[in-house]
C-alpha atoms as a PDB file:
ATOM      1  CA  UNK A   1      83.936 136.601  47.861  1.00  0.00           C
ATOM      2  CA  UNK A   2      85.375 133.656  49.355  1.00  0.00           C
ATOM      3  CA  UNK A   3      87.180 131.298  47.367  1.00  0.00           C
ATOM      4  CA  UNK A   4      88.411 129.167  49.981  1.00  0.00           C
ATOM      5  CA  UNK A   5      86.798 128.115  53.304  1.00  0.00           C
ATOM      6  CA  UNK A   6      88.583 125.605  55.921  1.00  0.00           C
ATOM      7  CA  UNK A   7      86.868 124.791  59.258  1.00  0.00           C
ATOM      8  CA  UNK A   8      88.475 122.917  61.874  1.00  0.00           C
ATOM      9  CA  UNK A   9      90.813 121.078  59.504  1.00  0.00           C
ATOM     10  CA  UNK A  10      92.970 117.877  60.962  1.00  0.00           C
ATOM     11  CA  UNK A  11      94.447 115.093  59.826  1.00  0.00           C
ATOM     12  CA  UNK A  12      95.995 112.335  61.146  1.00  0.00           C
ATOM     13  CA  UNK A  13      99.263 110.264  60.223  1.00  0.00           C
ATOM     14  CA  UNK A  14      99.090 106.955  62.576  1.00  0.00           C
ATOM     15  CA  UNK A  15      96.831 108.682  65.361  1.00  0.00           C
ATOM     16  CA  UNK A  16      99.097 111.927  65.333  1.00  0.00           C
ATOM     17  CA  UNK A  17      97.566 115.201  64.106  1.00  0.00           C
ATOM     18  CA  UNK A  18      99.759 116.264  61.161  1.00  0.00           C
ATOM     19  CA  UNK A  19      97.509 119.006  60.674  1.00  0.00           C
ATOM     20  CA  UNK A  20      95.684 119.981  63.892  1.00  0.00           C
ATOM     21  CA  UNK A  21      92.307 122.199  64.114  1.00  0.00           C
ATOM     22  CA  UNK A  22      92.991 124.694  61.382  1.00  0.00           C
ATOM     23  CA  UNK A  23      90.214 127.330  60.586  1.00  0.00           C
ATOM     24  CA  UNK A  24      91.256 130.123  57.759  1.00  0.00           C
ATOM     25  CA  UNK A  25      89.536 131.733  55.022  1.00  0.00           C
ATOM     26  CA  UNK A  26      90.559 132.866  51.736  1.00  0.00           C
ATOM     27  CA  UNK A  27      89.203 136.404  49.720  1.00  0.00           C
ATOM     28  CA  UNK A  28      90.136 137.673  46.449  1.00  0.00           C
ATOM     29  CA  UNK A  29      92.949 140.005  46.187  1.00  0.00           C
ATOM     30  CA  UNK A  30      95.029 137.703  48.638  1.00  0.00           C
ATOM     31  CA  UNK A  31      98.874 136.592  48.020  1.00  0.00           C
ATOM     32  CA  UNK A  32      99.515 134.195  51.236  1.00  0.00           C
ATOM     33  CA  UNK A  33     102.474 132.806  51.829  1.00  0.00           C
ATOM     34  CA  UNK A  34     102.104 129.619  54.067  1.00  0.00           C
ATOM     35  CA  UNK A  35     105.613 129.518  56.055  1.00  0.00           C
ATOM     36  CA  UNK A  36     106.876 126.945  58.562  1.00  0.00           C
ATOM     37  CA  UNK A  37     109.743 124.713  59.296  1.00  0.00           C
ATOM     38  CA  UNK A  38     110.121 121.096  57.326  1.00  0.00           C
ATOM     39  CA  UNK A  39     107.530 118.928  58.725  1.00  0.00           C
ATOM     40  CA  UNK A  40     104.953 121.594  60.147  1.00  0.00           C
ATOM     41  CA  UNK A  41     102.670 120.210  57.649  1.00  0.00           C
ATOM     42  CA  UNK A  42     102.395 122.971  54.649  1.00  0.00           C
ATOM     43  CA  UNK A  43     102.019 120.620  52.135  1.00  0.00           C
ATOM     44  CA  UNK A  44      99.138 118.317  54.336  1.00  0.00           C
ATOM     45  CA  UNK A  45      97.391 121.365  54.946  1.00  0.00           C
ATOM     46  CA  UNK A  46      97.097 122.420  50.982  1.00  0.00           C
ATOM     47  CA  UNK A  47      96.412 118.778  49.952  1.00  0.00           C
ATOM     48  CA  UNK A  48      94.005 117.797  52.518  1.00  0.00           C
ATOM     49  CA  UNK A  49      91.969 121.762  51.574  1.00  0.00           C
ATOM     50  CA  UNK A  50      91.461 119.769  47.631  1.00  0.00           C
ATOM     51  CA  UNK A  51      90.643 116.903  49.237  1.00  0.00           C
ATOM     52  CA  UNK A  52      93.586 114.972  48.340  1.00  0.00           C
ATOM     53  CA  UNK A  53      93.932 113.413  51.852  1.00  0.00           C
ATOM     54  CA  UNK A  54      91.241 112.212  54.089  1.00  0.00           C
ATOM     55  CA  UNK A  55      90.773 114.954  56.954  1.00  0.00           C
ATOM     56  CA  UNK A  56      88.403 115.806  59.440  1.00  0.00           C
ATOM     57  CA  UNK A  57      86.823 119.091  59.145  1.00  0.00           C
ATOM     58  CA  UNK A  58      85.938 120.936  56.165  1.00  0.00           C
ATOM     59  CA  UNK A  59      86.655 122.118  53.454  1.00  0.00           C
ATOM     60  CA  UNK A  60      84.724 124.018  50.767  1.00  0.00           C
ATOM     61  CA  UNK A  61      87.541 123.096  47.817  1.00  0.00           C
ATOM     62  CA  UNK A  62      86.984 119.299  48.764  1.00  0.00           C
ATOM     63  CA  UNK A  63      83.388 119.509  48.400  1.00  0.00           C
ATOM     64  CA  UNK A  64      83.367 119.785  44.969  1.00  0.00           C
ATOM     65  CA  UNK A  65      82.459 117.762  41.721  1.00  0.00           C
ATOM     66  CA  UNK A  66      85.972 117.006  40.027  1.00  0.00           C
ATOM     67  CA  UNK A  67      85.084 119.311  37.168  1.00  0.00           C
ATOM     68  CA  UNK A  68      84.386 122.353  39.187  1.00  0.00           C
ATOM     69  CA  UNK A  69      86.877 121.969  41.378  1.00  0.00           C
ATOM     70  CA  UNK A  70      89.281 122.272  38.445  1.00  0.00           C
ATOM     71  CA  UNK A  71      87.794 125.296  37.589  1.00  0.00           C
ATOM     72  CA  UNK A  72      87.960 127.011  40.801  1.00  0.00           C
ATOM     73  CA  UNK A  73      91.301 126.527  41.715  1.00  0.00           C
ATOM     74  CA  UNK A  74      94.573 125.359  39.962  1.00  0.00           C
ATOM     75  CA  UNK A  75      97.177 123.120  41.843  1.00  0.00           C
ATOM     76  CA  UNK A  76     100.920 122.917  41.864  1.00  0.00           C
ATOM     77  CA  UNK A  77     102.830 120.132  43.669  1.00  0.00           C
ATOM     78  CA  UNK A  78     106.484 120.128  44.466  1.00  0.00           C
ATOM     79  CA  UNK A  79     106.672 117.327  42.019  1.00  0.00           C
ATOM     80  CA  UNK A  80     108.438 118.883  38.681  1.00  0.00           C
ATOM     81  CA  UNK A  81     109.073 116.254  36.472  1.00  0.00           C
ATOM     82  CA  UNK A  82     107.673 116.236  33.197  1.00  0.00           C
ATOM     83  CA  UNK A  83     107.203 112.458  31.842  1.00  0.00           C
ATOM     84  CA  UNK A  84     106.114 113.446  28.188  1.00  0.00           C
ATOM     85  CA  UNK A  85     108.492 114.764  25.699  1.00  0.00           C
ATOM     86  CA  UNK A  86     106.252 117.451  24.537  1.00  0.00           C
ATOM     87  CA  UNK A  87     106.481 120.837  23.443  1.00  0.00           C
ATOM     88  CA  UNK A  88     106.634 123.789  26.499  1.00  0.00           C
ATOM     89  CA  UNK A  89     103.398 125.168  24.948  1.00  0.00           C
ATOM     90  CA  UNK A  90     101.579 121.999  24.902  1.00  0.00           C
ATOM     91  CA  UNK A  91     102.555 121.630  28.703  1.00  0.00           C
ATOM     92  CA  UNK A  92     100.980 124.785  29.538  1.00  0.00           C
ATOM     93  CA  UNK A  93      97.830 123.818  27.308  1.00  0.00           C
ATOM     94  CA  UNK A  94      97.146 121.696  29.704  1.00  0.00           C
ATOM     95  CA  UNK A  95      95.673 123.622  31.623  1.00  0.00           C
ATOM     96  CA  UNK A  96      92.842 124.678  29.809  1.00  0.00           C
ATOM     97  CA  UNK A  97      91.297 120.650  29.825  1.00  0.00           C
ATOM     98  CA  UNK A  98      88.781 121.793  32.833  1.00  0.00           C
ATOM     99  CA  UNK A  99      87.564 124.730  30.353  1.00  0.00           C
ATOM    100  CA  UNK A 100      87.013 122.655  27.103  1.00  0.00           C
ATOM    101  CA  UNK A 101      84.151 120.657  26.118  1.00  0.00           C
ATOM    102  CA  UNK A 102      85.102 116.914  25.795  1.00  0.00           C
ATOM    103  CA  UNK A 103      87.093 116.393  22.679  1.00  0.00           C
ATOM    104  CA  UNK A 104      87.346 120.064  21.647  1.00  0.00           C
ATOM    105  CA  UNK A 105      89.893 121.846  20.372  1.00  0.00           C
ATOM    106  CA  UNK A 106      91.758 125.221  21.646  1.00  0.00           C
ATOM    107  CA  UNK A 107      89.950 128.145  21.144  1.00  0.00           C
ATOM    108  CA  UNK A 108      90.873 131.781  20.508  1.00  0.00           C
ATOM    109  CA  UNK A 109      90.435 132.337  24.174  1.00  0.00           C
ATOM    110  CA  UNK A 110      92.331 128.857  25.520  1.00  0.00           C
ATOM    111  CA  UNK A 111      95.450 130.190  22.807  1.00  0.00           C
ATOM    112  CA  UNK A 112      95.091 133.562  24.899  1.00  0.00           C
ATOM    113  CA  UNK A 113      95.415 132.057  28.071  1.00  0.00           C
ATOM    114  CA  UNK A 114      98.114 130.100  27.256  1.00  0.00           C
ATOM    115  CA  UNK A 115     100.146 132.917  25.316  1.00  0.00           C
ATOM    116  CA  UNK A 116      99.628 135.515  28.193  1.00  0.00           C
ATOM    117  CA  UNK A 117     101.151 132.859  31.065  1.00  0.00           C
ATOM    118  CA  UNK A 118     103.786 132.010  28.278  1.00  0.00           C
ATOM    119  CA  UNK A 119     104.858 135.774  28.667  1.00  0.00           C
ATOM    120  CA  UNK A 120     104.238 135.600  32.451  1.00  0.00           C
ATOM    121  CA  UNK A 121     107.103 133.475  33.013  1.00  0.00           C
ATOM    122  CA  UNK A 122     109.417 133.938  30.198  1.00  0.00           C
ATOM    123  CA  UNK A 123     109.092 131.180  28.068  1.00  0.00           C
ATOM    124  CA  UNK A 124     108.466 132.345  24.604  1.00  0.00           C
ATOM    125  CA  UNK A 125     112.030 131.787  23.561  1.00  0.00           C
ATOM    126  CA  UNK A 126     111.158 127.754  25.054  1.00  0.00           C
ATOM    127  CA  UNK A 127     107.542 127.848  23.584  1.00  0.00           C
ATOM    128  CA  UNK A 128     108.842 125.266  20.968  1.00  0.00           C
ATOM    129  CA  UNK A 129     111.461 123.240  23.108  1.00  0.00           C
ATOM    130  CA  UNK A 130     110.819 119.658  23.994  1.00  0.00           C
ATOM    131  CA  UNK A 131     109.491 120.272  27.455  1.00  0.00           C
ATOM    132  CA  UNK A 132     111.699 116.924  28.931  1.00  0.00           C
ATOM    133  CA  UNK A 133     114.926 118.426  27.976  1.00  0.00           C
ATOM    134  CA  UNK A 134     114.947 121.454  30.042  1.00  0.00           C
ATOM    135  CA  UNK A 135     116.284 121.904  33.165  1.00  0.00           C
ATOM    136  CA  UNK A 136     114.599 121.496  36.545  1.00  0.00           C
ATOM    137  CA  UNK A 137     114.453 125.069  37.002  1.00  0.00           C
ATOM    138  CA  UNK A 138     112.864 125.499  33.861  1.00  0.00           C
ATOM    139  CA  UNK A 139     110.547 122.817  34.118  1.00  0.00           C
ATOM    140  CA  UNK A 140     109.742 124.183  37.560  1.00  0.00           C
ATOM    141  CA  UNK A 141     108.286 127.560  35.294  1.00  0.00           C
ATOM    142  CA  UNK A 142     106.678 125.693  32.918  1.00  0.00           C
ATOM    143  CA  UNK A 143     104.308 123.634  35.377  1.00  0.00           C
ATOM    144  CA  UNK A 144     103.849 127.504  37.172  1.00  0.00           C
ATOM    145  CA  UNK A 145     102.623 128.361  33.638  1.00  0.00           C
ATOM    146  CA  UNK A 146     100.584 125.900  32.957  1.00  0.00           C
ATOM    147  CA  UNK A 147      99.047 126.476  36.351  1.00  0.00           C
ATOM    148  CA  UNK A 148      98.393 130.176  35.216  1.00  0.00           C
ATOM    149  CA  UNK A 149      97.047 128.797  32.466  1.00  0.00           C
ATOM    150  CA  UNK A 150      94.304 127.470  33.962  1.00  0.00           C
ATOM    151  CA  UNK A 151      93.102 130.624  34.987  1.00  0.00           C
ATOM    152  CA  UNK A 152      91.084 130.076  38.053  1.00  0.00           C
ATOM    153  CA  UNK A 153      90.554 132.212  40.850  1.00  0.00           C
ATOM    154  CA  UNK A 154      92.349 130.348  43.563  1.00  0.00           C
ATOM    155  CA  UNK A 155      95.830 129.021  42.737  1.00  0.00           C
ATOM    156  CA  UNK A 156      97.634 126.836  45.615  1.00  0.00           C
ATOM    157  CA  UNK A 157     101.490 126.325  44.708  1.00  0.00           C
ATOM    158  CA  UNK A 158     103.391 123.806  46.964  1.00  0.00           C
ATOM    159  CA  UNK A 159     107.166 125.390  46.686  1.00  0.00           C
ATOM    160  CA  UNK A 160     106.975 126.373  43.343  1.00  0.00           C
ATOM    161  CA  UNK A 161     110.061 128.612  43.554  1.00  0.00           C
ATOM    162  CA  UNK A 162     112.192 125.589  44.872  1.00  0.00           C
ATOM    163  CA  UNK A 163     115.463 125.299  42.578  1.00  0.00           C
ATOM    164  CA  UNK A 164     114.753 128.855  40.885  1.00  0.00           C
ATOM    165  CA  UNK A 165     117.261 131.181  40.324  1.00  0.00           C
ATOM    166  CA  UNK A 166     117.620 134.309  42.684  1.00  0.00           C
ATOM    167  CA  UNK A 167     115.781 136.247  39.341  1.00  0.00           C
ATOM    168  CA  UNK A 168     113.522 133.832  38.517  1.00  0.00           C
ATOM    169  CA  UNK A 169     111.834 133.501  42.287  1.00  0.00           C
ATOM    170  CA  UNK A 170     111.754 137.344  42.566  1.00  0.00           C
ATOM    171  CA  UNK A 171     109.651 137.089  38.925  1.00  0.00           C
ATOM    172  CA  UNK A 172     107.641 134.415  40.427  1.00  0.00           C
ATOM    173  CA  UNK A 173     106.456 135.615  43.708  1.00  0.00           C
ATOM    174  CA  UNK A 174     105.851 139.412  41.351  1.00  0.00           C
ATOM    175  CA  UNK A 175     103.410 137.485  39.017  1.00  0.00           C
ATOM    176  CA  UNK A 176     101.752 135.589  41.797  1.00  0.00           C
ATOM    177  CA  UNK A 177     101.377 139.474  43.673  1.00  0.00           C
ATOM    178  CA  UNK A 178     100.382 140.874  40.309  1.00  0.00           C
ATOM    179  CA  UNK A 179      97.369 137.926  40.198  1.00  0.00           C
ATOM    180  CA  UNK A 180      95.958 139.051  43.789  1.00  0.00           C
ATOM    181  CA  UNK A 181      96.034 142.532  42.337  1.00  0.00           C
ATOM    182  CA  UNK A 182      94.132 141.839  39.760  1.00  0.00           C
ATOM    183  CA  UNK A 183      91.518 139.811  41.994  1.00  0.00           C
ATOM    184  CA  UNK A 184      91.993 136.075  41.913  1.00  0.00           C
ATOM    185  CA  UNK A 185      94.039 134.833  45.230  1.00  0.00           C
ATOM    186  CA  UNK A 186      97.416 132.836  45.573  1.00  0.00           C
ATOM    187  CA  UNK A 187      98.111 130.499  48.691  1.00  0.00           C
ATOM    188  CA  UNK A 188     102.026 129.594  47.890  1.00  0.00           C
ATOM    189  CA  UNK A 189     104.049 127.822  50.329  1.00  0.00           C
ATOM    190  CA  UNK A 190     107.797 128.770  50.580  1.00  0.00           C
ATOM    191  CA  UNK A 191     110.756 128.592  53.260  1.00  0.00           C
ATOM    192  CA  UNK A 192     111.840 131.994  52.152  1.00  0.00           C
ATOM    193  CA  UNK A 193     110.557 134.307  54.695  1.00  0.00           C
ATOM    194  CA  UNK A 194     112.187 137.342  52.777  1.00  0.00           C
ATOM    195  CA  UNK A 195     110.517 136.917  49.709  1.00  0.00           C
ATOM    196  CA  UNK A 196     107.407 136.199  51.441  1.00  0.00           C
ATOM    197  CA  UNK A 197     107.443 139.191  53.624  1.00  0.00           C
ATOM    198  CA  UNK A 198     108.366 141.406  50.520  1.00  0.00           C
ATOM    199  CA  UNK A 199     105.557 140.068  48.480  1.00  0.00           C
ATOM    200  CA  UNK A 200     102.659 138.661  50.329  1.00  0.00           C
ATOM    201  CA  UNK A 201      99.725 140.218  51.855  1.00  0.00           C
ATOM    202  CA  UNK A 202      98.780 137.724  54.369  1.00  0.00           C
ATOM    203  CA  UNK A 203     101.022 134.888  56.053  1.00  0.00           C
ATOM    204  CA  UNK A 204      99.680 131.764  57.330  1.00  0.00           C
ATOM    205  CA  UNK A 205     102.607 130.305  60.121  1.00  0.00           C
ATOM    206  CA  UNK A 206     102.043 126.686  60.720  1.00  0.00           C
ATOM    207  CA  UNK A 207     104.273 125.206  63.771  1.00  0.00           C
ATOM    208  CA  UNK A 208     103.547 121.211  64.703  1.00  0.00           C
ATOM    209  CA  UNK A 209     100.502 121.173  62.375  1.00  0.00           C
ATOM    210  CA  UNK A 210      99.007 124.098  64.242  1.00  0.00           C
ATOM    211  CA  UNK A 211      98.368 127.494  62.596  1.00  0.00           C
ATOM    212  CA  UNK A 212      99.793 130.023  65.169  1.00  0.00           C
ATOM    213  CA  UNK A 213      99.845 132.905  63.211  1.00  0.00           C
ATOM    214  CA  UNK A 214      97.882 134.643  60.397  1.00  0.00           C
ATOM    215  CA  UNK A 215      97.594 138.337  58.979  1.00  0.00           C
ATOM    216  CA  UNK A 216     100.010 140.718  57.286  1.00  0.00           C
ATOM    217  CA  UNK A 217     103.967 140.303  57.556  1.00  0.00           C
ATOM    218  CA  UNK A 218     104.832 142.409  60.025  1.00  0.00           C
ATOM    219  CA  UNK A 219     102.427 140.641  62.606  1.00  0.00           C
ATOM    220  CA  UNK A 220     103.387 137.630  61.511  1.00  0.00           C
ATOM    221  CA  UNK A 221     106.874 137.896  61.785  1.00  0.00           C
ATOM    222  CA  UNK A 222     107.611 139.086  65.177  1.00  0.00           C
ATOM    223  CA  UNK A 223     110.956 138.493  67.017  1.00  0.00           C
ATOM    224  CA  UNK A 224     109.105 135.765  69.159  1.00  0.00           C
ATOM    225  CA  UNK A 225     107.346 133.846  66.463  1.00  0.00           C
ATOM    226  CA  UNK A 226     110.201 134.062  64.300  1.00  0.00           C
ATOM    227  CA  UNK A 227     112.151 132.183  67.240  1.00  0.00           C
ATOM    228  CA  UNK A 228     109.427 130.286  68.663  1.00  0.00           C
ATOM    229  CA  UNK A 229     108.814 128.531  65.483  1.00  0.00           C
ATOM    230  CA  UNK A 230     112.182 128.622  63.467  1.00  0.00           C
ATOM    231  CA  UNK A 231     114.617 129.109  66.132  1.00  0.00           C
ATOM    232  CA  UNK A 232     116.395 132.174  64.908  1.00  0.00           C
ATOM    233  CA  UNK A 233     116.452 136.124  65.006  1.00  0.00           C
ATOM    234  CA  UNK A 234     115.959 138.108  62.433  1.00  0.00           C
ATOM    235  CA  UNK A 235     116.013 141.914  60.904  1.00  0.00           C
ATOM    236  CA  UNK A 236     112.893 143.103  60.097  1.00  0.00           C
ATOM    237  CA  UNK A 237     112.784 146.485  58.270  1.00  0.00           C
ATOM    238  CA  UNK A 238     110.086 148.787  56.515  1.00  0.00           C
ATOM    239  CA  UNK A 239     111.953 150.686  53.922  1.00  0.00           C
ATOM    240  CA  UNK A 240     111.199 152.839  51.105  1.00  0.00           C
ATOM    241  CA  UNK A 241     111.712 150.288  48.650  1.00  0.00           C
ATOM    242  CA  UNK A 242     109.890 147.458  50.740  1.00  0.00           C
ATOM    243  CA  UNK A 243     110.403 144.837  53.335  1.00  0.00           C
ATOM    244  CA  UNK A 244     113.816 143.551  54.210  1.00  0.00           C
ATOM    245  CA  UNK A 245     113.622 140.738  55.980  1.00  0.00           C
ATOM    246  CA  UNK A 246     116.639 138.194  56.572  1.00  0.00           C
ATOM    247  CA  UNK A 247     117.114 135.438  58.811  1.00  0.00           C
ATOM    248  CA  UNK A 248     120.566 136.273  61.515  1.00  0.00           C
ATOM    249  CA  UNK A 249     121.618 133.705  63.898  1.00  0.00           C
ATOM    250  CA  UNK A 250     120.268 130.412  66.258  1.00  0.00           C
ATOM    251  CA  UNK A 251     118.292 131.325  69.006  1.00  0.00           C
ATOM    252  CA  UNK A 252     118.523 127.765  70.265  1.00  0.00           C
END
């Protein structure tokens, strides 16, 4: 089933393609990790597929009543600050609004949905805590919560694991792996090519608003793309406890 259809995507910043004739397609079961330097247009690409931004092309996500939209697929901007000092929980209620009649209440299933991304990211000892007086980090895993929350079958997370600890990331990128496993799909864009070769199925390489490579790690991050597009080497290895991938030195 496809969850997620872009054809010919561009957009434009003062005549220039920021994003320039992109084409993918998103399945169930998918973790993809969108990689590419600062400025190759990650976060255009993801806002311009909700129809955020004004782009030529298509997209099936933009297409979309408000309220369906919401329901098919949950959004998380780098933007982290909370502005109300509310509880964690009610944060991460949130995002059951697109599932709840008008004026209702939670239900038995909302309070489910909410509990089981509480435990996803660690928050039950927070659950209570005024949401504004945690730190960024924390905040950070509260808005991925709520996200989960929302319990849709596309999630698109714009450097959500920005500011995380080393344990916290790892936990991160294993929950959003865990939710292609179990069927829905994950686009998540991140600058840390190890993590995303560890735990993604599919990357998406953007370089100068052009997509130049797509499919699993390994053919994604080649020796040549790897310098083409970020300018350094790197190792690459296939080991019995999974990928190692890490950055070396300037190729420029």
């Amino acid at each position: 089933m496809t969850l997620l259809s872009l054809s010919h995507m561009t957009v434009l910043r003062n005549g220039c393609p920021v994003v320039d004739d992109v084409t993918v397609n998103v399945t169930r079961g998918e973790c993809i990790g969108l990689i590419g330097p600062n400025g190759s247009g990650k976060t255009t690409l993801l806002r311009a597929a909700l129809g955020l931004l004004a782009a030529r092309g298509d997209s099936s996500l933009a297409t979309l009543p408000a309220s369906e939209r919401a329901c098919a697929v949950a959004w998380m901007p780098q933007s982290r600050e909370i502005a109300w000092p509310v509880s964690v929980q009610t944060v991460i209620a949130l995002g059951r609004i697109p599932h709840l009649p008008r004026g209702a209440r939670l239900r038995d299933a909302d309070r489910a949905a909410v509990d089981a991304a509480i435990a996803h990211m660690e928050l039950e000892a927070m659950r209570h805590r005024t949401a504004t007086h945690l730190s960024g980090g924390e905040q950070a895993r509260v808005l991925i919560a709520r996200a989960l929350a929302q319990e849709t079958p596309l999630l698109l997370a714009d450097e959500p694991i920005a500011g995380l600890d080393p344990a916290h990331q790892i936990a991160t990128m294993q929950v959003f792996a865990s939710l292609a496993r179990g069927g829905r799909s994950v686009i998540v864009s991140l600058h840390d090519l190890a993590l995303a070769a560890r735990h993604c199925t599919r990357l998406l390489m953007l370089d100068r608003g052009r997509l130049v490579a797509d499919g699993p790690p390994a053919q994604v991050l080649t020796p040549e793309n790897v310098a083409n597009v970020f300018g350094v080497s790197a190792f690459y290895r296939d080991t019995p406890q999974g990928v190692v991938f890490q950055p070396m030195e300037l190729t420029g």
